[in-house]
N, C-alpha and C. Protein backbone atom coordinates (compact mmCIF):
# COMPACT_ATOMS: atom_id res chain seq x y z
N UNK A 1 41.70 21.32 -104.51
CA UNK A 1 40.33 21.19 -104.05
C UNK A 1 39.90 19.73 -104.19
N UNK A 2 39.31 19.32 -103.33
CA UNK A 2 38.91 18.16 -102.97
C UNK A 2 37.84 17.84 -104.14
N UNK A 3 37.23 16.50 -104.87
CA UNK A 3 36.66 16.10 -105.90
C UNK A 3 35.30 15.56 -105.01
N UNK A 4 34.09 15.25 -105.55
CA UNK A 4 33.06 14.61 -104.92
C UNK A 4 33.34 13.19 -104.90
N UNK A 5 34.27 12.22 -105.27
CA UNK A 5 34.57 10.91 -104.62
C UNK A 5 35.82 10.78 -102.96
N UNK A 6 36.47 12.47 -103.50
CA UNK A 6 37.16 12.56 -101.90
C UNK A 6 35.72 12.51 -100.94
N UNK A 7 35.59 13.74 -101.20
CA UNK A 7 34.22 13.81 -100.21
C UNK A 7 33.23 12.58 -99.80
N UNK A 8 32.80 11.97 -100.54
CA UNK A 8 32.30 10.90 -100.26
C UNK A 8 33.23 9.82 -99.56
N UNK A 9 34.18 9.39 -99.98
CA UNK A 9 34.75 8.77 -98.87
C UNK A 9 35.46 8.92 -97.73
N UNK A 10 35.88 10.18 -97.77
CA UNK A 10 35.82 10.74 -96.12
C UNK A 10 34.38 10.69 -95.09
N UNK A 11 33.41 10.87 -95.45
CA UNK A 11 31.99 10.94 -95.26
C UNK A 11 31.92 9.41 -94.54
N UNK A 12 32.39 8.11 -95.73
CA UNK A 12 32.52 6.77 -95.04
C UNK A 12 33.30 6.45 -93.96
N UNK A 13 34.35 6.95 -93.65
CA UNK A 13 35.25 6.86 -93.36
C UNK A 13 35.12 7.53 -91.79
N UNK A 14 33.89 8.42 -92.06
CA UNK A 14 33.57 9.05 -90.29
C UNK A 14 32.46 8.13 -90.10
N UNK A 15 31.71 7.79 -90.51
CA UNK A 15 30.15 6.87 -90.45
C UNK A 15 30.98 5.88 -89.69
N UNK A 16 32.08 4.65 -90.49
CA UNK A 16 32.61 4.12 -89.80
C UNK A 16 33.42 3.85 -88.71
N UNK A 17 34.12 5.04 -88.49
CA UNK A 17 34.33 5.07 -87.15
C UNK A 17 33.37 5.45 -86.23
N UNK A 18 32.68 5.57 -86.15
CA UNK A 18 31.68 6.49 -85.45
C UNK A 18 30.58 5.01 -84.96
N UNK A 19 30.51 4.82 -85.84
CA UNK A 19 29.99 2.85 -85.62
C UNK A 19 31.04 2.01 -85.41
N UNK A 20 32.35 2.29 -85.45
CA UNK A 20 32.80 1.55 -84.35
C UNK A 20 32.99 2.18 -83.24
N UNK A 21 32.88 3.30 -82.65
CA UNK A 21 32.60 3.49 -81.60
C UNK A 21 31.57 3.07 -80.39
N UNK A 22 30.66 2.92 -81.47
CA UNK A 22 29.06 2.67 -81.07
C UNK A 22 29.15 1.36 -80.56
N UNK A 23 29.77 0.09 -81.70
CA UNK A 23 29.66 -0.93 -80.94
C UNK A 23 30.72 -1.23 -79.74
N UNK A 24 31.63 -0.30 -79.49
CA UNK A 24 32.35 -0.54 -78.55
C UNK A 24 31.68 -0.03 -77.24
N UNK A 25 31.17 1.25 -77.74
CA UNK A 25 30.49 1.59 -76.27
C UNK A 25 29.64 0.33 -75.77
N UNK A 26 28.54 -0.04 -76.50
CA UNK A 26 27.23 -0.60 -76.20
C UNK A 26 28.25 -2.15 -75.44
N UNK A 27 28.93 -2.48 -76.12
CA UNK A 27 29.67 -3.92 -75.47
C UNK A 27 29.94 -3.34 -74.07
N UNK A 28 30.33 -1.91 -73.62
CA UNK A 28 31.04 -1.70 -72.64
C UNK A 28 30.44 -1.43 -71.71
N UNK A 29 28.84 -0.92 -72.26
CA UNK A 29 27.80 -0.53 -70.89
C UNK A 29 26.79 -1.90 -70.75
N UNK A 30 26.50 -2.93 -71.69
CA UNK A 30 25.85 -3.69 -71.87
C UNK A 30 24.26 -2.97 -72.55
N UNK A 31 23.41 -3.81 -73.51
CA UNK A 31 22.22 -3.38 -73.72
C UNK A 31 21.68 -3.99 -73.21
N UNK A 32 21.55 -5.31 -72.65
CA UNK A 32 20.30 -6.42 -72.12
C UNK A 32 20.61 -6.56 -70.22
N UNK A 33 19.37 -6.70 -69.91
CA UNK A 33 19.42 -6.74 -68.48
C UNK A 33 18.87 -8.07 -68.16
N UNK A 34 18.99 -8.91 -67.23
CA UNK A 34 18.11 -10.23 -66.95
C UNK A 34 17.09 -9.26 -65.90
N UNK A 35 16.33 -10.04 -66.15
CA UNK A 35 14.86 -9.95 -64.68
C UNK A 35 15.75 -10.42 -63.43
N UNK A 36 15.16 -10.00 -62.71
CA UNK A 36 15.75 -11.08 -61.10
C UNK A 36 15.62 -11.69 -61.16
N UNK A 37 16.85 -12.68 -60.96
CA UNK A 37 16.88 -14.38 -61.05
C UNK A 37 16.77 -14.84 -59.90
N UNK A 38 16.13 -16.04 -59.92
CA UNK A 38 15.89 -16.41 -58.40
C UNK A 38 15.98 -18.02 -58.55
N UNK A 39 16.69 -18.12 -59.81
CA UNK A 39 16.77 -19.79 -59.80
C UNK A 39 17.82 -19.91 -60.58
N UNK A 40 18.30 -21.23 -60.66
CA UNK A 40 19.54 -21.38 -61.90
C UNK A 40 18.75 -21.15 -63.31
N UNK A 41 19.45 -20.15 -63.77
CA UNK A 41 18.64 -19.82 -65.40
C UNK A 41 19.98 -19.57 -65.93
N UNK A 42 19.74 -19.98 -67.33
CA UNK A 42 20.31 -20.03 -68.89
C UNK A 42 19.70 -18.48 -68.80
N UNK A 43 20.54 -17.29 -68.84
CA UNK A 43 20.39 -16.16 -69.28
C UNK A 43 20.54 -15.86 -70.93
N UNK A 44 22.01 -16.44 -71.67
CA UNK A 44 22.35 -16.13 -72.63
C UNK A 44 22.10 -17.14 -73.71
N UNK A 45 22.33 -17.89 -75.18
CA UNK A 45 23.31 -18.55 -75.54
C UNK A 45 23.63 -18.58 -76.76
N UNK A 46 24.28 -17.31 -76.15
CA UNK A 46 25.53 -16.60 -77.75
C UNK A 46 26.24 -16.22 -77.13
N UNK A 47 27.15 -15.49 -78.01
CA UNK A 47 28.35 -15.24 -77.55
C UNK A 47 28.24 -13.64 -77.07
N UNK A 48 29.07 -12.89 -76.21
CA UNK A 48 29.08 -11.68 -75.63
C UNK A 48 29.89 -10.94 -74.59
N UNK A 49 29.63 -10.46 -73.69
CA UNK A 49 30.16 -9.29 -72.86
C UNK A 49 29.23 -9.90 -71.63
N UNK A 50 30.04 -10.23 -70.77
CA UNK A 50 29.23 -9.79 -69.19
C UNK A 50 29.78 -8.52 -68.63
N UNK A 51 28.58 -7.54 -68.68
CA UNK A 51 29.32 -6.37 -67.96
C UNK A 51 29.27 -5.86 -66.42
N UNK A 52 28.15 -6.16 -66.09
CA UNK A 52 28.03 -6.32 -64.18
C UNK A 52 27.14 -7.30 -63.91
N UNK A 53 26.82 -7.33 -62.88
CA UNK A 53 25.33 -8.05 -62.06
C UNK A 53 25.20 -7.33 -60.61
N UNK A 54 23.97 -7.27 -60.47
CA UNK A 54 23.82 -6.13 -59.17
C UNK A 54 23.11 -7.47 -58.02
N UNK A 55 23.37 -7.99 -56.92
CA UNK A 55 22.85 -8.85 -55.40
C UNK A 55 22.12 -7.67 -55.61
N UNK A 56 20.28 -8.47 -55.61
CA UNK A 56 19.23 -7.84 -54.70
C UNK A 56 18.87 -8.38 -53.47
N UNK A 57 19.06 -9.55 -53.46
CA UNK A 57 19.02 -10.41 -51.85
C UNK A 57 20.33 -11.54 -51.80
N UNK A 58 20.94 -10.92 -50.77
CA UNK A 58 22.47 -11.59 -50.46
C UNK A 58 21.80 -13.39 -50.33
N UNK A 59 21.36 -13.75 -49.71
CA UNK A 59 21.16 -14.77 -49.52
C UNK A 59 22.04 -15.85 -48.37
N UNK A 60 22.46 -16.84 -48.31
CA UNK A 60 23.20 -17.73 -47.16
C UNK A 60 24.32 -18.36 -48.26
N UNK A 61 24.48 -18.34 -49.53
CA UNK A 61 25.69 -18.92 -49.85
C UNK A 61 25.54 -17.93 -51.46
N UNK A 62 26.93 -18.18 -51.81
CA UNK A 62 27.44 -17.91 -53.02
C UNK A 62 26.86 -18.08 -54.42
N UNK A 63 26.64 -17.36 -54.89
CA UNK A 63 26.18 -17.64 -56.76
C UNK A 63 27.36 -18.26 -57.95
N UNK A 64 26.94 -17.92 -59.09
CA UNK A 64 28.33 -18.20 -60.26
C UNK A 64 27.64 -17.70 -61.06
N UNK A 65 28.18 -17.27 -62.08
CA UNK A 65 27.76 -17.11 -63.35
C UNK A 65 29.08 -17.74 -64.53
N UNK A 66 28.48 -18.05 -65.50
CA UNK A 66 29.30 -19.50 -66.25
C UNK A 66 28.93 -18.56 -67.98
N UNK A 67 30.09 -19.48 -68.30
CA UNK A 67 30.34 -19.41 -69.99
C UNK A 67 29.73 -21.03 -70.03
N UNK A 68 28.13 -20.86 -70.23
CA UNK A 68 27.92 -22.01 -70.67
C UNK A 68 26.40 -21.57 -71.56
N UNK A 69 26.30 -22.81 -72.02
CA UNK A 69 24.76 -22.76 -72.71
C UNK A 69 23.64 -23.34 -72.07
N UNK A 70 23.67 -24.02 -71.10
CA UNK A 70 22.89 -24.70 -70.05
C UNK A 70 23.28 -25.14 -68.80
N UNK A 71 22.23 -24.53 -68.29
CA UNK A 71 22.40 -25.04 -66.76
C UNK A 71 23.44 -26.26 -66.33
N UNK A 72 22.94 -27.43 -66.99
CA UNK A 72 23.72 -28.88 -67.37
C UNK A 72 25.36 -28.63 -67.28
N UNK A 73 25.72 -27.97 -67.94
CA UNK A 73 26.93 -27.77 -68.49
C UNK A 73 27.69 -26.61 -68.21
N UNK A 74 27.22 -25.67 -66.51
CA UNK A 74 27.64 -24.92 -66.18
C UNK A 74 28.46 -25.54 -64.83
N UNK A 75 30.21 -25.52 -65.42
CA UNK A 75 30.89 -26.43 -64.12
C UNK A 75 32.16 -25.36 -63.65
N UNK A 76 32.66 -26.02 -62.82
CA UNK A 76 33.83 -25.20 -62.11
C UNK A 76 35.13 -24.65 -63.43
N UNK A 77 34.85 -25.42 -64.48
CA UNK A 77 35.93 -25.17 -65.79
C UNK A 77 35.33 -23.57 -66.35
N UNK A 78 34.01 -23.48 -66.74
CA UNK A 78 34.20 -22.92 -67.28
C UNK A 78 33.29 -21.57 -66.30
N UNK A 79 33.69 -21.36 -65.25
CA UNK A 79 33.09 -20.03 -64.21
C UNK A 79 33.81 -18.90 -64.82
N UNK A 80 32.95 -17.86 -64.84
CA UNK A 80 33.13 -16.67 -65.07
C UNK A 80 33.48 -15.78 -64.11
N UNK A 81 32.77 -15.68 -63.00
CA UNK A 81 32.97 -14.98 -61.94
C UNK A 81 31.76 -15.73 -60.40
N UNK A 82 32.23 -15.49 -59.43
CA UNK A 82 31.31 -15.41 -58.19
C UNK A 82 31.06 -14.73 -57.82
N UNK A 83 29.35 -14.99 -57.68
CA UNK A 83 28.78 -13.88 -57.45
C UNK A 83 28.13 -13.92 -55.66
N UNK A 84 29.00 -13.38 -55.08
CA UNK A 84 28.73 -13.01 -53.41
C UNK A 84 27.68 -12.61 -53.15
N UNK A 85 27.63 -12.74 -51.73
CA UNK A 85 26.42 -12.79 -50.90
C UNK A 85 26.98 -11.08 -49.86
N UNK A 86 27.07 -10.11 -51.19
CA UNK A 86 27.15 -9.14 -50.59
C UNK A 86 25.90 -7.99 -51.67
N UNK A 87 25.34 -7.37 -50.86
CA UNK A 87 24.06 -5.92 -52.07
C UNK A 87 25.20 -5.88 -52.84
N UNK A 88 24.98 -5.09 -53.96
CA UNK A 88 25.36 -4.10 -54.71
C UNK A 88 25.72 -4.40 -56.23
N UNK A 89 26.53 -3.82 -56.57
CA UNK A 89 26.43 -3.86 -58.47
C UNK A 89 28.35 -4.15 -58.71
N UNK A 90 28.24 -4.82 -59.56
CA UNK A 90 29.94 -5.53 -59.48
C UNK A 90 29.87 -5.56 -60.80
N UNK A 91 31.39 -4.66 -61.29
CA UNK A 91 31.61 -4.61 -62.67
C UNK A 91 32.60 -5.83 -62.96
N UNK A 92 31.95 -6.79 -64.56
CA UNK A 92 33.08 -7.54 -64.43
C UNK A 92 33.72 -7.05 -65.82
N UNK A 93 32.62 -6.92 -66.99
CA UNK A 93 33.64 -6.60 -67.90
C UNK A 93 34.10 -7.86 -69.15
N UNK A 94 33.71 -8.84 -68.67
CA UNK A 94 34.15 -10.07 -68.84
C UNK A 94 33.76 -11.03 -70.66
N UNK A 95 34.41 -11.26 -71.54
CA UNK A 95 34.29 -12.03 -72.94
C UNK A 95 33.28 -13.73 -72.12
N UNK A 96 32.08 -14.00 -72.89
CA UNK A 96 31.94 -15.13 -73.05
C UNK A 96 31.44 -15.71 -74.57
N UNK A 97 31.75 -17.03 -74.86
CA UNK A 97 31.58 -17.53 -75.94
C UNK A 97 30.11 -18.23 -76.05
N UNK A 98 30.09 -19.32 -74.87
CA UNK A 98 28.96 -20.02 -75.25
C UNK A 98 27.60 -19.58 -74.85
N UNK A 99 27.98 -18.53 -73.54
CA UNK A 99 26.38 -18.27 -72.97
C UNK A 99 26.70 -17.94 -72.17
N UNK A 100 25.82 -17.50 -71.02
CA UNK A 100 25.95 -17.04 -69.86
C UNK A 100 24.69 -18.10 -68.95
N UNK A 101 25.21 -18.42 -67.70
CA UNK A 101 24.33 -19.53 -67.05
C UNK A 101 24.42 -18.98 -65.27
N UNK A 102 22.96 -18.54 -64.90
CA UNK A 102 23.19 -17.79 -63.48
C UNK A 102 22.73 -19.27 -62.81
N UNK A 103 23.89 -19.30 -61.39
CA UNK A 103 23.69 -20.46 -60.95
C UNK A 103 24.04 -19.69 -59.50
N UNK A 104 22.35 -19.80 -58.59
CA UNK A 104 21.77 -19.09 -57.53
C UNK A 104 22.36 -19.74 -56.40
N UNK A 105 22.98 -18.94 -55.56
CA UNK A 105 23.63 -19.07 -54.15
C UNK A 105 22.07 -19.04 -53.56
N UNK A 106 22.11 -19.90 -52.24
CA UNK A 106 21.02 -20.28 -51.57
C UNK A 106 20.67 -19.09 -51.09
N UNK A 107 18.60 -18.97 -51.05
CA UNK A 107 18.19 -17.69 -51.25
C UNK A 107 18.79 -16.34 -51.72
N UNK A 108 19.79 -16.39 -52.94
CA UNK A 108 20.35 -15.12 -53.46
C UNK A 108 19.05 -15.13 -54.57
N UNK A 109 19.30 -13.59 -54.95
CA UNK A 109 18.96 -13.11 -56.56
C UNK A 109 19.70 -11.92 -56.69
N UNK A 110 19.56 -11.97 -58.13
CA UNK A 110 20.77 -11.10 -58.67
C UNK A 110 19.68 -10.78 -59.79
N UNK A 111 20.63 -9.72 -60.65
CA UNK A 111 20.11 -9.10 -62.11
C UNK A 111 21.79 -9.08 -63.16
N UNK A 112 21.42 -9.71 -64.22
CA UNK A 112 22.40 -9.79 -65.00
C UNK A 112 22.60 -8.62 -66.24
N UNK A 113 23.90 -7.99 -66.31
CA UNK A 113 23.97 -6.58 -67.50
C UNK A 113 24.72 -7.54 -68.33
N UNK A 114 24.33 -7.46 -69.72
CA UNK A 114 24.92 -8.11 -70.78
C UNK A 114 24.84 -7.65 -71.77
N UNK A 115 25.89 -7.55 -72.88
CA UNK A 115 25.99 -7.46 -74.29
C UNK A 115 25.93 -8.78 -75.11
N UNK A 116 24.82 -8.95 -76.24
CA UNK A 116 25.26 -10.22 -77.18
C UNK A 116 26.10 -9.40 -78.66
N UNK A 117 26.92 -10.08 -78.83
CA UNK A 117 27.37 -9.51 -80.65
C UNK A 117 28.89 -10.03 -80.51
């Protein structure tokens, strides 16, 4: 028969997995959303998860979104993904370190899904 220090640390032992589940989900659906961006904006600057971005207006040229911490310092090195001049919601899924930096394709806007942690 099991003693009350088994019990108790089996007890930890589900808590903790169970919270790591948690933070795996939440990285995987994202918790934070941007507003519609409609200009180059510094969304992030920590480190995290890009998990989609949804085109609300395609616009006449191409977007980016960057592993950076400022606008300044969002360049062709460190792009994350392009973001097209097509509607809809695009999973990326994607690790960034320094930030996330939306850099607006002419008349585009978009909405950014993100995890920080």
């Amino acid at each position: 028969m099991a003693n009350l220090d088994d019990l108790l640390t089996a007890a930890k032992n589900i808590v903790t997995a169970i919270n790591g589940v948690n933070v795996t989900m939440r990285a995987n659906i994202g918790t934070l959303t941007s507003p519609t961006l409609i200009a180059n904006t510094v969304i992030a600057t920590k480190p995290g998860r890009l998990v989609n971005f949804a085109v609300t207006v395609t616009g006449t040229g191409n977007g980016a979104i960057h592993n950076a911490s400022t606008v300044a310092t969002a360049t062709a090195a460190n792009l994350l993904v392009v973001v097209p001049q097509t509607l809809g919601v695009v999973d990326v899924g994607q690790a960034f370190t320094a930030g996330l930096v939306y850099i607006r394709g002419t008349g585009q806007s978009a909405n950014v899904t993100y995890y920080l942690g």
